[in-house]
N, C-alpha and C. Protein backbone atom coordinates (compact mmCIF):
# COMPACT_ATOMS: atom_id res chain seq x y z
N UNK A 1 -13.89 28.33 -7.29
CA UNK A 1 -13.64 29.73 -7.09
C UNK A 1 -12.13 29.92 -7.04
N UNK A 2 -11.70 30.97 -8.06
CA UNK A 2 -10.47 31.30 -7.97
C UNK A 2 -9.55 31.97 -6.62
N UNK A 3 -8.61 32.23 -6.39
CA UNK A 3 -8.13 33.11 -5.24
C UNK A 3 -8.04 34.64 -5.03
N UNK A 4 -8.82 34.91 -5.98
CA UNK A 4 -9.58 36.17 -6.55
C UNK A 4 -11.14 36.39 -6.20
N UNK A 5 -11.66 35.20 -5.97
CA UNK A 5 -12.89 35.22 -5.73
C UNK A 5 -13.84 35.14 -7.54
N UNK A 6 -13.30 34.95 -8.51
CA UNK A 6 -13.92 34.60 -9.30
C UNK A 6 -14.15 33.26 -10.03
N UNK A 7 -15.82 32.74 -9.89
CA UNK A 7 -16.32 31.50 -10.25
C UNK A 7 -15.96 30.74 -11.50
N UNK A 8 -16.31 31.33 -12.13
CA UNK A 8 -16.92 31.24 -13.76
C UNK A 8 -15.72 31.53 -14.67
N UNK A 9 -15.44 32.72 -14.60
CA UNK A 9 -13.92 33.56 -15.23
C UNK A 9 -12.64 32.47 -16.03
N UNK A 10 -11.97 32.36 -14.41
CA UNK A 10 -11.03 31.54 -14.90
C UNK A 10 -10.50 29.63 -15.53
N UNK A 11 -11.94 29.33 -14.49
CA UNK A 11 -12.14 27.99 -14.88
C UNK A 11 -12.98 27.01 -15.43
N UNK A 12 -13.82 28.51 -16.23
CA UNK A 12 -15.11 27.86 -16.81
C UNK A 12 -14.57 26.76 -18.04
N UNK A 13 -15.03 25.88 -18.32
CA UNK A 13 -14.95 24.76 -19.46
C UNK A 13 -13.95 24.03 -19.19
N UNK A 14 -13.31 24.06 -17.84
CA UNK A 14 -11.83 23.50 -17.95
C UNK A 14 -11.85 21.79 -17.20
N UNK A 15 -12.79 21.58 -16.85
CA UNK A 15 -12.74 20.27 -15.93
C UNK A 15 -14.21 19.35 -16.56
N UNK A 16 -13.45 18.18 -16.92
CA UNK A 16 -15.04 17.20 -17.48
C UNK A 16 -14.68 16.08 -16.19
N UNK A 17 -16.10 15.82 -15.47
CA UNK A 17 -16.31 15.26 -14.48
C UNK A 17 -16.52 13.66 -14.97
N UNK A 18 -16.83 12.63 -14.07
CA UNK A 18 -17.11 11.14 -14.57
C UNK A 18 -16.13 10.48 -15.23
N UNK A 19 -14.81 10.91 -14.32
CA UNK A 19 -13.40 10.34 -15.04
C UNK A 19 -12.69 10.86 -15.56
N UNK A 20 -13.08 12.26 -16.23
CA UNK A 20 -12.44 13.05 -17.17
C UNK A 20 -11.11 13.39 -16.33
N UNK A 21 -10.07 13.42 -17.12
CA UNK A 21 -8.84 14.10 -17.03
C UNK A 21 -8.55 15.26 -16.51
N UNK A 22 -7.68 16.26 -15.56
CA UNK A 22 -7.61 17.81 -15.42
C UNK A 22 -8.00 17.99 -13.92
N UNK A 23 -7.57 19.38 -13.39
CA UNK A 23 -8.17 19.57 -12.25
C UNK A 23 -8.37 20.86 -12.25
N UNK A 24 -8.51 21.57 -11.29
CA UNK A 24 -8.88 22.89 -11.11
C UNK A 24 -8.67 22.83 -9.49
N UNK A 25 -7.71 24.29 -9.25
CA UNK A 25 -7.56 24.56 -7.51
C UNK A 25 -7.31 25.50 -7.38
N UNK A 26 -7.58 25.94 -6.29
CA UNK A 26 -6.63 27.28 -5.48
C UNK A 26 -6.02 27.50 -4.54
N UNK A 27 -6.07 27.84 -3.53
CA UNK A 27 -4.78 27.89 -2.21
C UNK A 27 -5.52 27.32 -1.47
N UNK A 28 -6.37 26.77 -1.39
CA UNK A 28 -7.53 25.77 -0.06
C UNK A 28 -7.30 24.58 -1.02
N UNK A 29 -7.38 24.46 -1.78
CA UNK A 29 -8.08 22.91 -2.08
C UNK A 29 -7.51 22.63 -3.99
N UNK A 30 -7.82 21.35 -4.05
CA UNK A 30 -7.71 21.02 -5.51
C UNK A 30 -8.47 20.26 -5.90
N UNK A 31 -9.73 19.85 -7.24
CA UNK A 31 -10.66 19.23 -7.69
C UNK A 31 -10.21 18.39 -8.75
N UNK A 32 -10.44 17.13 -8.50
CA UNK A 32 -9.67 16.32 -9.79
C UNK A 32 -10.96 16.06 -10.71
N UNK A 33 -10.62 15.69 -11.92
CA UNK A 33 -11.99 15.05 -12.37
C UNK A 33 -11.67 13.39 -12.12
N UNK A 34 -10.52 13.28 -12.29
CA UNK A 34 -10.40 11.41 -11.66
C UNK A 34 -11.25 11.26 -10.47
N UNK A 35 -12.23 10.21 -10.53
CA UNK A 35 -12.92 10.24 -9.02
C UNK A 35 -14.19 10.91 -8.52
N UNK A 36 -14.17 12.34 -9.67
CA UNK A 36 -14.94 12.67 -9.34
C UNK A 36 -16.23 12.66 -10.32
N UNK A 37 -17.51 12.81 -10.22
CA UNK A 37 -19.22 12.50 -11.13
C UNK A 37 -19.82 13.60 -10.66
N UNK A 38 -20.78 13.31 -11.84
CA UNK A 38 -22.35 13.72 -11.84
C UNK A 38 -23.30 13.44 -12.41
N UNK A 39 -24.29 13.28 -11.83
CA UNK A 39 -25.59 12.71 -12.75
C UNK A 39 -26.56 13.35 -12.33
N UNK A 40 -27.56 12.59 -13.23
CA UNK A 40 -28.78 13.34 -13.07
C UNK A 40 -30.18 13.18 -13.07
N UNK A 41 -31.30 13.56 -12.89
CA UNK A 41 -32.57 12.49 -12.17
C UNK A 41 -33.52 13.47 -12.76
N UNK A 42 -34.80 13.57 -13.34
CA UNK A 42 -35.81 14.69 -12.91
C UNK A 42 -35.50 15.31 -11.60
N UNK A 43 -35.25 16.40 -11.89
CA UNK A 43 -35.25 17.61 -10.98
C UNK A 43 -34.20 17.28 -9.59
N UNK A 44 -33.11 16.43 -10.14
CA UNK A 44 -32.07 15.98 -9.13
C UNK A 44 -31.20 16.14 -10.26
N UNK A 45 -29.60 16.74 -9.11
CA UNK A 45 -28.46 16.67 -9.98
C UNK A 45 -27.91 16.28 -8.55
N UNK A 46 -26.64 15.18 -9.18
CA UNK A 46 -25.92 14.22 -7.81
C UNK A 46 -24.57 15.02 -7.93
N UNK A 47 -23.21 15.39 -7.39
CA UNK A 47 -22.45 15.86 -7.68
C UNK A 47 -21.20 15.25 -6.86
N UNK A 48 -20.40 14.34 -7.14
CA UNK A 48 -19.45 13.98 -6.27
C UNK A 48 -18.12 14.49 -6.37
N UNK A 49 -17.47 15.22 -5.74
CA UNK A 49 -15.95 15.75 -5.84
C UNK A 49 -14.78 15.42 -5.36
N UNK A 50 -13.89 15.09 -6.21
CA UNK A 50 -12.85 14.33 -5.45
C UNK A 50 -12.09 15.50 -5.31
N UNK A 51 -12.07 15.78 -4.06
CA UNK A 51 -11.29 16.59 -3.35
C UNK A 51 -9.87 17.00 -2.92
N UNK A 52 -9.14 17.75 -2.71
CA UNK A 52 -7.63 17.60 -1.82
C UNK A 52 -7.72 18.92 -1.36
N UNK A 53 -7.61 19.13 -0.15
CA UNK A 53 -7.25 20.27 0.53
C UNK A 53 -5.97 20.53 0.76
N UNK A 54 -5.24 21.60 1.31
CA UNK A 54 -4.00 22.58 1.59
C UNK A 54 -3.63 22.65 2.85
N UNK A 55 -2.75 21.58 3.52
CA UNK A 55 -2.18 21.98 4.73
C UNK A 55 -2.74 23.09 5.40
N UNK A 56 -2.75 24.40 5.05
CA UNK A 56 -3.10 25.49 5.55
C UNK A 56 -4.89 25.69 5.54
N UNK A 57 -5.67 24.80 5.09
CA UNK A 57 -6.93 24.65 5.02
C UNK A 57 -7.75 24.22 6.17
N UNK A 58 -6.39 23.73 7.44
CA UNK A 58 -7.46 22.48 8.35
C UNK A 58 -8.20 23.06 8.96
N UNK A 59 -8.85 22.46 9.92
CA UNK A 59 -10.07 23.24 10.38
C UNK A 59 -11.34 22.79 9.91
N UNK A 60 -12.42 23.40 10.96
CA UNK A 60 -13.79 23.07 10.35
C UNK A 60 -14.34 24.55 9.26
N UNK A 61 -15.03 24.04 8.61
CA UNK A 61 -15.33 24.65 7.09
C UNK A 61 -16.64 24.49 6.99
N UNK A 62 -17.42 25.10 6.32
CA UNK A 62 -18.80 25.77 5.81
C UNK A 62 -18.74 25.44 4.11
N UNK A 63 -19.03 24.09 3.34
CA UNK A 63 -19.11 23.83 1.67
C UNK A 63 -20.32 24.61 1.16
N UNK A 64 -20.42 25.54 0.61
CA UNK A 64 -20.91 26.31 -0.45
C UNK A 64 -21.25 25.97 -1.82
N UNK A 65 -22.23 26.08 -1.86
CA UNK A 65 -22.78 26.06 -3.67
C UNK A 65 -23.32 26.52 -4.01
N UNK A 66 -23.18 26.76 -5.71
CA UNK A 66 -24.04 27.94 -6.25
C UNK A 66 -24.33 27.13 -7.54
N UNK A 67 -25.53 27.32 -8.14
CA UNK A 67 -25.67 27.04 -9.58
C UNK A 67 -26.46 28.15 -10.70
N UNK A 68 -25.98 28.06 -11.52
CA UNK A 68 -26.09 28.68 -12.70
C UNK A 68 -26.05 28.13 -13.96
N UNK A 69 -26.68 28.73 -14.86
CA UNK A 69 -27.08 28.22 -16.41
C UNK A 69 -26.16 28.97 -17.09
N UNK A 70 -25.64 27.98 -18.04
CA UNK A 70 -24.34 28.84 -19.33
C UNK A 70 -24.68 29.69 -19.63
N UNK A 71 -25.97 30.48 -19.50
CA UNK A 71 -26.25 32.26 -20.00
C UNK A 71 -26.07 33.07 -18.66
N UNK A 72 -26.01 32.63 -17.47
CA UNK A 72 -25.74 33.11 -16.28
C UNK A 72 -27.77 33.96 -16.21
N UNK A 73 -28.11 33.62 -16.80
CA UNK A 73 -29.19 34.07 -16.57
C UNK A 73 -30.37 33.41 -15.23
N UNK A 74 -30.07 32.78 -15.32
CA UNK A 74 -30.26 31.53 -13.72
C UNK A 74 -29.56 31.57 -12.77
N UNK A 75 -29.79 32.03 -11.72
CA UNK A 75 -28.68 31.75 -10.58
C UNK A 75 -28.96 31.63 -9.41
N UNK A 76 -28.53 30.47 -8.47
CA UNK A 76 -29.31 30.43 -6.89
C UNK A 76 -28.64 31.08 -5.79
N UNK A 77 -27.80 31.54 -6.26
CA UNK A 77 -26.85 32.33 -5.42
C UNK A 77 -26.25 31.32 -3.98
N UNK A 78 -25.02 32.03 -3.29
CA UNK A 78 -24.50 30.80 -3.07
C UNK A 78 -25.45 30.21 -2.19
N UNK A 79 -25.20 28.91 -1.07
CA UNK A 79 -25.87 28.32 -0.39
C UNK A 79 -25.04 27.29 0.36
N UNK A 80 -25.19 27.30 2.03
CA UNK A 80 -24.25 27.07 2.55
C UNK A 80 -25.17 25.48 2.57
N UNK A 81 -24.61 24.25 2.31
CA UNK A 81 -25.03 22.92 2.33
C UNK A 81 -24.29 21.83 2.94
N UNK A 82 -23.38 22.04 3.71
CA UNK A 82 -22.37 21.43 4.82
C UNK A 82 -21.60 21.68 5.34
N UNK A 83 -21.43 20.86 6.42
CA UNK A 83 -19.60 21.24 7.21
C UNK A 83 -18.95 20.39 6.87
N UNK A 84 -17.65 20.29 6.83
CA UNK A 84 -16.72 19.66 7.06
C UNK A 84 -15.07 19.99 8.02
N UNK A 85 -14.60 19.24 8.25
CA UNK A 85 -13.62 18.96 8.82
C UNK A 85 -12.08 18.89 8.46
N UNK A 86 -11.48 19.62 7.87
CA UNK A 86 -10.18 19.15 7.19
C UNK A 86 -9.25 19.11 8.16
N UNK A 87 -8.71 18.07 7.82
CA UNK A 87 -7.52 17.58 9.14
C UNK A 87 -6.26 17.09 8.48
């Protein structure tokens, strides 16, 4: 999510995961693809993110996810699926 609040918009196609090169961030945090995967199972998707947060980020936090299909015609809307801790 951009610092605009938009998902999809600005950083759609821009990050290949499972080693791939590039990152994507905003004023909380930055996503590398070094480090970071995904795979996939019948009716399982694994998602690992290599992370960096923003000095100004610390604190405990609420991780969010949402998924959607490249027609946006699918969507689970977001979903709060952990805490964490940035320190």
């Amino acid at each position: 999510m951009d610092d605009a609040g938009e998902a999809g918009g600005p950083f759609a196609g821009q990050m290949a995961l499972n080693g791939g090169n590039g990152s994507i961030g905003n004023g909380q945090c930055v996503v590398t693809g070094v480090g970071s995967a995904v795979s996939t199972a019948p009716s399982t998707l694994t998602l690992t993110l290599n992370i960096a947060f923003t000095a100004a980020f610390t604190g405990n936090r609420v991780v969010y996810v949402a998924g959607r299909d490249r027609a946006e015609g699918n969507n689970t809307d977001w979903q709060a699926v952990a805490t964490w801790t940035v320190q």
